[in-house]
N, C-alpha and C. Protein backbone atom coordinates (compact mmCIF):
# COMPACT_ATOMS: atom_id res chain seq x y z
N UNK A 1 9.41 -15.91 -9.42
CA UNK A 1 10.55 -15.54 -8.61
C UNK A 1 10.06 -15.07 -7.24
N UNK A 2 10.58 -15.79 -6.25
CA UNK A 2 10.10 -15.28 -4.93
C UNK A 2 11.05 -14.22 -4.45
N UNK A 3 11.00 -13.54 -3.78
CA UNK A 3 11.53 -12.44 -2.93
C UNK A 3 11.42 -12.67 -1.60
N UNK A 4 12.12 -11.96 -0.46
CA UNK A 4 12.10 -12.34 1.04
C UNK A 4 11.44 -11.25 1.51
N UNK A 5 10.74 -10.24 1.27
CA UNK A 5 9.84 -8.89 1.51
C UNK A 5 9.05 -9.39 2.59
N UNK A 6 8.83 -9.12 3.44
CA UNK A 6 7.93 -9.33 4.26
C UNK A 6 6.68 -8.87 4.55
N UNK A 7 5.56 -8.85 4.69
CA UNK A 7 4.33 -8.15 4.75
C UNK A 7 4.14 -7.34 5.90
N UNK A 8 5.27 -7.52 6.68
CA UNK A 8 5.04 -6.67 8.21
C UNK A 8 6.27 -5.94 7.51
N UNK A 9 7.40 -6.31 6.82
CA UNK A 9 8.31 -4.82 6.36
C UNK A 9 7.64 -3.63 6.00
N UNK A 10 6.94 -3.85 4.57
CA UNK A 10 5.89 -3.24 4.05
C UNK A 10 4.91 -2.22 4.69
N UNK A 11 4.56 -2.99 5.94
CA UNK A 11 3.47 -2.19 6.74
C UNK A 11 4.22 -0.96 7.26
N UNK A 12 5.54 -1.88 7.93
CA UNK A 12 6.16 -0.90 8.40
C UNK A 12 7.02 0.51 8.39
N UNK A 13 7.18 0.26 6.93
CA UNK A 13 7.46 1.04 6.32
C UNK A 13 6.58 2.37 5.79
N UNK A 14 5.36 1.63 5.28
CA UNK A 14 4.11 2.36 5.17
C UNK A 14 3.70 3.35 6.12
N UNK A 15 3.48 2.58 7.04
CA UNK A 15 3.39 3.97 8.48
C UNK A 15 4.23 4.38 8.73
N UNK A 16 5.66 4.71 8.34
CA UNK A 16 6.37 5.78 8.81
C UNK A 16 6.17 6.71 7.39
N UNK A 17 6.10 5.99 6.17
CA UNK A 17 6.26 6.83 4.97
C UNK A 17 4.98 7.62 4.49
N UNK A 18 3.47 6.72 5.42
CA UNK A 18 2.39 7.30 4.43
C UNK A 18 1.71 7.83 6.15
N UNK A 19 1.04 6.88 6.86
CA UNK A 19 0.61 6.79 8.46
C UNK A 19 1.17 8.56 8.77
N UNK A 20 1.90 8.53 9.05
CA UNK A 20 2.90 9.82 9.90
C UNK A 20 2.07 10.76 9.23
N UNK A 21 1.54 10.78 7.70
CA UNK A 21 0.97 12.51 7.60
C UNK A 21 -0.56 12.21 7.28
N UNK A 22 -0.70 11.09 7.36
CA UNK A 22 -2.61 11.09 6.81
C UNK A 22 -3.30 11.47 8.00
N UNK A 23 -4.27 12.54 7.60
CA UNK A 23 -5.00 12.88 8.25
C UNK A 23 -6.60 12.02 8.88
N UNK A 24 -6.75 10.86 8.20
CA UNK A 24 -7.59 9.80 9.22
C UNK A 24 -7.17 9.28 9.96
N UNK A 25 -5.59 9.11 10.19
CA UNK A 25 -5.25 8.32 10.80
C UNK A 25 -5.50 7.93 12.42
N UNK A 26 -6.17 6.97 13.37
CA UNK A 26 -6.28 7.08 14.51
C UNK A 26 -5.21 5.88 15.12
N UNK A 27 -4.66 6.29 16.35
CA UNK A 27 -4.83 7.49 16.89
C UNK A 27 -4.00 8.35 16.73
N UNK A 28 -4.09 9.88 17.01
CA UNK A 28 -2.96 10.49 16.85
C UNK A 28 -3.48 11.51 15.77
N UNK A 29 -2.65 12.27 15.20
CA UNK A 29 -2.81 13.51 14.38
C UNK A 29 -1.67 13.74 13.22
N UNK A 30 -1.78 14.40 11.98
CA UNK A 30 -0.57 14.19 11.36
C UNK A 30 0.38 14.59 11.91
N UNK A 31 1.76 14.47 11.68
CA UNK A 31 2.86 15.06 12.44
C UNK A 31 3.27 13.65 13.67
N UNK A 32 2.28 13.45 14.72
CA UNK A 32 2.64 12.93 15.91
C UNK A 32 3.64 11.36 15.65
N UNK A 33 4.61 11.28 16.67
CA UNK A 33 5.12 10.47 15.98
C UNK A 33 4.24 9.27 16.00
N UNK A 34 4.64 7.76 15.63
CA UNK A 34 3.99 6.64 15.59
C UNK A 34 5.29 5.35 15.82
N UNK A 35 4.47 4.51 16.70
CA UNK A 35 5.30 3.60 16.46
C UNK A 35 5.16 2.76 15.49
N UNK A 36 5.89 2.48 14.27
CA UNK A 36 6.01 1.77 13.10
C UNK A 36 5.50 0.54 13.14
N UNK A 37 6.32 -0.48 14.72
CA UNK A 37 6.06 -1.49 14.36
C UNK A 37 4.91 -2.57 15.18
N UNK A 38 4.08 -1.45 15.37
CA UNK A 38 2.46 -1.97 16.18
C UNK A 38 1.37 -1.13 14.90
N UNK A 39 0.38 -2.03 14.24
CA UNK A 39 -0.57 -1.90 13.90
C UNK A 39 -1.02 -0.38 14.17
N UNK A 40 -1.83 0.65 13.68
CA UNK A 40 -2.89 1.89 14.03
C UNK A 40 -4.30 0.92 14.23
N UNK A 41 -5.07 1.96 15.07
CA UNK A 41 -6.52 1.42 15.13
C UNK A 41 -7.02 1.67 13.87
N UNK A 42 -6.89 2.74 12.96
CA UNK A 42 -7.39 2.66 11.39
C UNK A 42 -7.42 1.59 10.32
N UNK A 43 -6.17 0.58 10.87
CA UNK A 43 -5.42 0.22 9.58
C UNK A 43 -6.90 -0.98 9.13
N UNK A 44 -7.80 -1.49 10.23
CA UNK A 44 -8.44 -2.76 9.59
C UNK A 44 -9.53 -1.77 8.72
N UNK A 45 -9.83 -0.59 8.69
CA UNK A 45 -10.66 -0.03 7.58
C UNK A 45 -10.22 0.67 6.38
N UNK A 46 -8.69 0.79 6.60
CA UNK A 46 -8.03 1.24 5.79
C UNK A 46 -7.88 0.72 4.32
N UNK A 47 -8.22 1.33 3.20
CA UNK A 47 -8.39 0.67 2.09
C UNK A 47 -7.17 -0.08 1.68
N UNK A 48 -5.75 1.14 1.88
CA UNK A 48 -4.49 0.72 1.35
C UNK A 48 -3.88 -0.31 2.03
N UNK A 49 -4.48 -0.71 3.82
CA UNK A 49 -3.87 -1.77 4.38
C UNK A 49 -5.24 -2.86 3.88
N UNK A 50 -5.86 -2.88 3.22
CA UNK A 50 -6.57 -3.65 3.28
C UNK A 50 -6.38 -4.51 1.96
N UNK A 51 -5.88 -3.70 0.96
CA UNK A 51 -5.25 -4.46 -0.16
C UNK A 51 -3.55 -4.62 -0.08
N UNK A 52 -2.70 -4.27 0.99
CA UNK A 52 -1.56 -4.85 1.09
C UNK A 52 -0.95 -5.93 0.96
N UNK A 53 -1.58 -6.73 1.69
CA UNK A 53 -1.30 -8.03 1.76
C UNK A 53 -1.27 -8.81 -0.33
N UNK A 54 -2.05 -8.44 -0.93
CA UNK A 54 -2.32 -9.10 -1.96
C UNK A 54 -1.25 -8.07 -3.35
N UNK A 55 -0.83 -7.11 -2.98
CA UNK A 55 -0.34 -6.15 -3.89
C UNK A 55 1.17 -6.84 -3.22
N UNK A 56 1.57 -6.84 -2.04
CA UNK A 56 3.09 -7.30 -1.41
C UNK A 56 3.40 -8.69 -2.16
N UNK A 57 2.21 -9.48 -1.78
CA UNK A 57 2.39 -11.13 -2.43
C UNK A 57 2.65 -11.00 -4.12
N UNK A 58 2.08 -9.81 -5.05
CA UNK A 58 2.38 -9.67 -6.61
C UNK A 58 3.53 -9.13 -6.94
N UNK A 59 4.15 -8.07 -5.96
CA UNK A 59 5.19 -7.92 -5.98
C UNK A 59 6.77 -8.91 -5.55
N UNK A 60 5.99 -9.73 -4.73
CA UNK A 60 7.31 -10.25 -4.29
C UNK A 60 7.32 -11.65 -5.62
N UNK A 61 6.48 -11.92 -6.06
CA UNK A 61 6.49 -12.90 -7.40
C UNK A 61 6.76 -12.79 -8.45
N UNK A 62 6.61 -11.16 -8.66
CA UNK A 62 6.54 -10.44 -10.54
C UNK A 62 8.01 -11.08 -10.49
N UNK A 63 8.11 -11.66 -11.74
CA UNK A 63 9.05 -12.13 -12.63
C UNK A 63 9.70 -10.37 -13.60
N UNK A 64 10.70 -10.19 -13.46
CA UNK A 64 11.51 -8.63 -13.47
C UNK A 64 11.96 -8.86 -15.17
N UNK A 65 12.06 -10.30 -15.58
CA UNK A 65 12.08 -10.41 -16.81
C UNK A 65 10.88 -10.32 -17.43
N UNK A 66 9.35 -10.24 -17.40
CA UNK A 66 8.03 -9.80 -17.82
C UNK A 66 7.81 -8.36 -17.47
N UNK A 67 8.23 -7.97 -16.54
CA UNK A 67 7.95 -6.39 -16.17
C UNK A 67 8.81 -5.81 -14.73
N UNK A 68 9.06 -5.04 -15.06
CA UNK A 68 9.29 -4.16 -13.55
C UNK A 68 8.03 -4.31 -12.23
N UNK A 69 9.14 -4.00 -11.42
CA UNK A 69 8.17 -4.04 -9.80
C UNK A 69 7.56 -2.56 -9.96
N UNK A 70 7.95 -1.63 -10.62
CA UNK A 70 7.15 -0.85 -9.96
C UNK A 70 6.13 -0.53 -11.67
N UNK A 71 6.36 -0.81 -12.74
CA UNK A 71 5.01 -0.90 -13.64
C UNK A 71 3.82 -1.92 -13.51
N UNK A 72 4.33 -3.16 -12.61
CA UNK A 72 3.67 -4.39 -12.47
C UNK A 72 2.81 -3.95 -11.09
N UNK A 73 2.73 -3.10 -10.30
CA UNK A 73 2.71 -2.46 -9.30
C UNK A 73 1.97 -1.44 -9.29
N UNK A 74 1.99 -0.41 -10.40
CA UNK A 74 1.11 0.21 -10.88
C UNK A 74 -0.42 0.12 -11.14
N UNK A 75 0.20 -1.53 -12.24
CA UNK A 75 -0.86 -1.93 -12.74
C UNK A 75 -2.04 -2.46 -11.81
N UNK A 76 -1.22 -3.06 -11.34
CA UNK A 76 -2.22 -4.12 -9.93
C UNK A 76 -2.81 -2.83 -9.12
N UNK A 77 -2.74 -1.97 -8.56
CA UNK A 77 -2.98 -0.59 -8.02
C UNK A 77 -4.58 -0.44 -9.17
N UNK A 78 -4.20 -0.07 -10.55
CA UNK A 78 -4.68 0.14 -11.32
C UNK A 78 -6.32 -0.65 -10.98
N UNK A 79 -5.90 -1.61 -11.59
CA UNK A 79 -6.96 -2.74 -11.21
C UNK A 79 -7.37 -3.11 -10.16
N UNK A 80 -7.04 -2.83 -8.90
CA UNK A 80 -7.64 -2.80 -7.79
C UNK A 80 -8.56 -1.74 -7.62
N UNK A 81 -8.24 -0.56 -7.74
CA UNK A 81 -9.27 0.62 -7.88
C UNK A 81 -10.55 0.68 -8.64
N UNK A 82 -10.16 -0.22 -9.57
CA UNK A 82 -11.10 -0.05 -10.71
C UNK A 82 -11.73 -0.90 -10.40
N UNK A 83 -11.54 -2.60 -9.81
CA UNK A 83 -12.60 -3.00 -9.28
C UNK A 83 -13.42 -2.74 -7.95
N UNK A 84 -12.68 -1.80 -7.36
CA UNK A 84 -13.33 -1.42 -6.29
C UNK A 84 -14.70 -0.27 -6.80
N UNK A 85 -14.25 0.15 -7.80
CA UNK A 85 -15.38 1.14 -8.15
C UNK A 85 -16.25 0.51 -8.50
N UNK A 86 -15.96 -0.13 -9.46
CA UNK A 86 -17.25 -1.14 -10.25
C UNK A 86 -18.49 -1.96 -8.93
N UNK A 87 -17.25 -2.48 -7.75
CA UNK A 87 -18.31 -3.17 -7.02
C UNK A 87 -18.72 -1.93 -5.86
N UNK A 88 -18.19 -0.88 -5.83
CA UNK A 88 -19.14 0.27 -4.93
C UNK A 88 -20.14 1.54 -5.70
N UNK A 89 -21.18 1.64 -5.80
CA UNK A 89 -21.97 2.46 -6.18
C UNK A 89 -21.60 3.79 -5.58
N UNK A 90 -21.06 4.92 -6.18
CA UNK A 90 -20.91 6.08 -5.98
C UNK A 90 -19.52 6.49 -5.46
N UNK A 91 -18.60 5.36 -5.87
CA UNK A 91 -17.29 5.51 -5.13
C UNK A 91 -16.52 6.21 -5.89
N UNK A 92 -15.62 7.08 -5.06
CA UNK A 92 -15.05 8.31 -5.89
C UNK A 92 -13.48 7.67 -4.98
N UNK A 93 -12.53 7.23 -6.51
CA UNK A 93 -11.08 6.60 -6.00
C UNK A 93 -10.18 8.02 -5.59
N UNK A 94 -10.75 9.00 -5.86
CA UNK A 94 -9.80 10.40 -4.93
C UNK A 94 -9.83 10.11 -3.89
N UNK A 95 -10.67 9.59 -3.02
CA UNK A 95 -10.82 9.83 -1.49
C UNK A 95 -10.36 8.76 -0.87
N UNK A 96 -9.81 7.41 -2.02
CA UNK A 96 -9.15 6.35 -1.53
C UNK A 96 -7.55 6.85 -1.05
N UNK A 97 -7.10 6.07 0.14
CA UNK A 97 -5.65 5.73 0.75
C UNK A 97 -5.03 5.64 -0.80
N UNK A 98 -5.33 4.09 -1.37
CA UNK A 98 -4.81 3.61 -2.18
C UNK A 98 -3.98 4.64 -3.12
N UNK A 99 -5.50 4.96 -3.66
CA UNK A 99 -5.28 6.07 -4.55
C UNK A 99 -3.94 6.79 -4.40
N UNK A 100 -4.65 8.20 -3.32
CA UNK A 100 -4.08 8.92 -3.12
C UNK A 100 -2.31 8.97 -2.88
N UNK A 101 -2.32 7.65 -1.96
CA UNK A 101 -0.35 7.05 -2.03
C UNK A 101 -0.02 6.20 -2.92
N UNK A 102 -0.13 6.09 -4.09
CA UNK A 102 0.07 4.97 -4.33
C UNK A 102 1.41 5.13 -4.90
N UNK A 103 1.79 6.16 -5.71
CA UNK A 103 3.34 6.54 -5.59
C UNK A 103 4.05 6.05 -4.12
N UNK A 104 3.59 6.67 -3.21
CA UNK A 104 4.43 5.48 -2.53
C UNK A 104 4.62 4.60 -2.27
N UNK A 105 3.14 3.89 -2.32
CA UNK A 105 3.25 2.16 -2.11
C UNK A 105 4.02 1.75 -3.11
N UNK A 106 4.14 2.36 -4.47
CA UNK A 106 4.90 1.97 -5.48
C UNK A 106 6.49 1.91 -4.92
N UNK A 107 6.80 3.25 -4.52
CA UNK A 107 8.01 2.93 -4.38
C UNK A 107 8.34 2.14 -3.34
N UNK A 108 7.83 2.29 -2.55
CA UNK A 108 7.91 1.35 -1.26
C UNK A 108 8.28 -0.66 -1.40
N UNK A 109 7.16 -0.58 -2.27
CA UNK A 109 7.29 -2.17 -2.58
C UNK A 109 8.41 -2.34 -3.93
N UNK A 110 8.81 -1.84 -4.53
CA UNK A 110 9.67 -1.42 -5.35
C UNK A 110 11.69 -1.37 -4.74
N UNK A 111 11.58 -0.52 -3.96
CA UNK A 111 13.14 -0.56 -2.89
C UNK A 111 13.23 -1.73 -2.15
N UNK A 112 11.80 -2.32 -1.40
CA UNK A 112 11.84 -3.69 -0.83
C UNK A 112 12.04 -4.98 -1.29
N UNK A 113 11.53 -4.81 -2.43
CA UNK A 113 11.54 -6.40 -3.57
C UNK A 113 12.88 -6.71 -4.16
N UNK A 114 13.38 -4.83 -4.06
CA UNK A 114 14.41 -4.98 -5.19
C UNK A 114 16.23 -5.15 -4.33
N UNK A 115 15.96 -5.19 -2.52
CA UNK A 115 16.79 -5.33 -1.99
C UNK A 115 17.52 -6.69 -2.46
């Protein structure tokens, strides 16, 4: 099942919902506002924009009769972390974006898919 979600919705949404209070974020400081719909200089090292693109594309496909968007969403989260650990020596997923929002990316891609 395809969905019409867009991968720049997503983003955009992201930086007003997650961007606005993370404290790596460059440029700027938490709090300051941001404009939503221009890229941050962070985002190409950013773990959570860096697996967006591929978590947006699973969401906008999950079939809602096999699972929910946001357990199917979870999962993929799940398994992204976990292979990220496996292929980084000493990687601690607390200190990941991913990690740390992923309640919101959940809901985020979750209200979007399900428009």
């Amino acid at each position: 099942m395809q969905r019409k979600v867009t991968l720049d919705q997503v983003k955009r949404e992201l930086r007003a919902r997650v961007c606005q209070h993370c404290p790596l974020r460059t440029p700027g400081k938490p709090g300051d506002r941001i404009d939503t719909s221009s890229p941050l200089d962070c985002e190409p090292a950013c773990e959570l924009f860096e697996h967006l693109p591929a978590l947006t594309e699973f969401a906008r496909q999950l079939d809602p009769m096999l699972r929910s968007v946001d357990e199917g969403v979870q999962r993929k989260i799940d398994d992204t972390i976990e292979s990220i650990a496996k292929a980084r020596r000493g990687y601690d997923p607390k200190s990941s974006p991913l990690d740390r929002n992923r309640n919101c990316v959940i809901a985020t891609l979750t209200e979007l898919v399900d428009r």
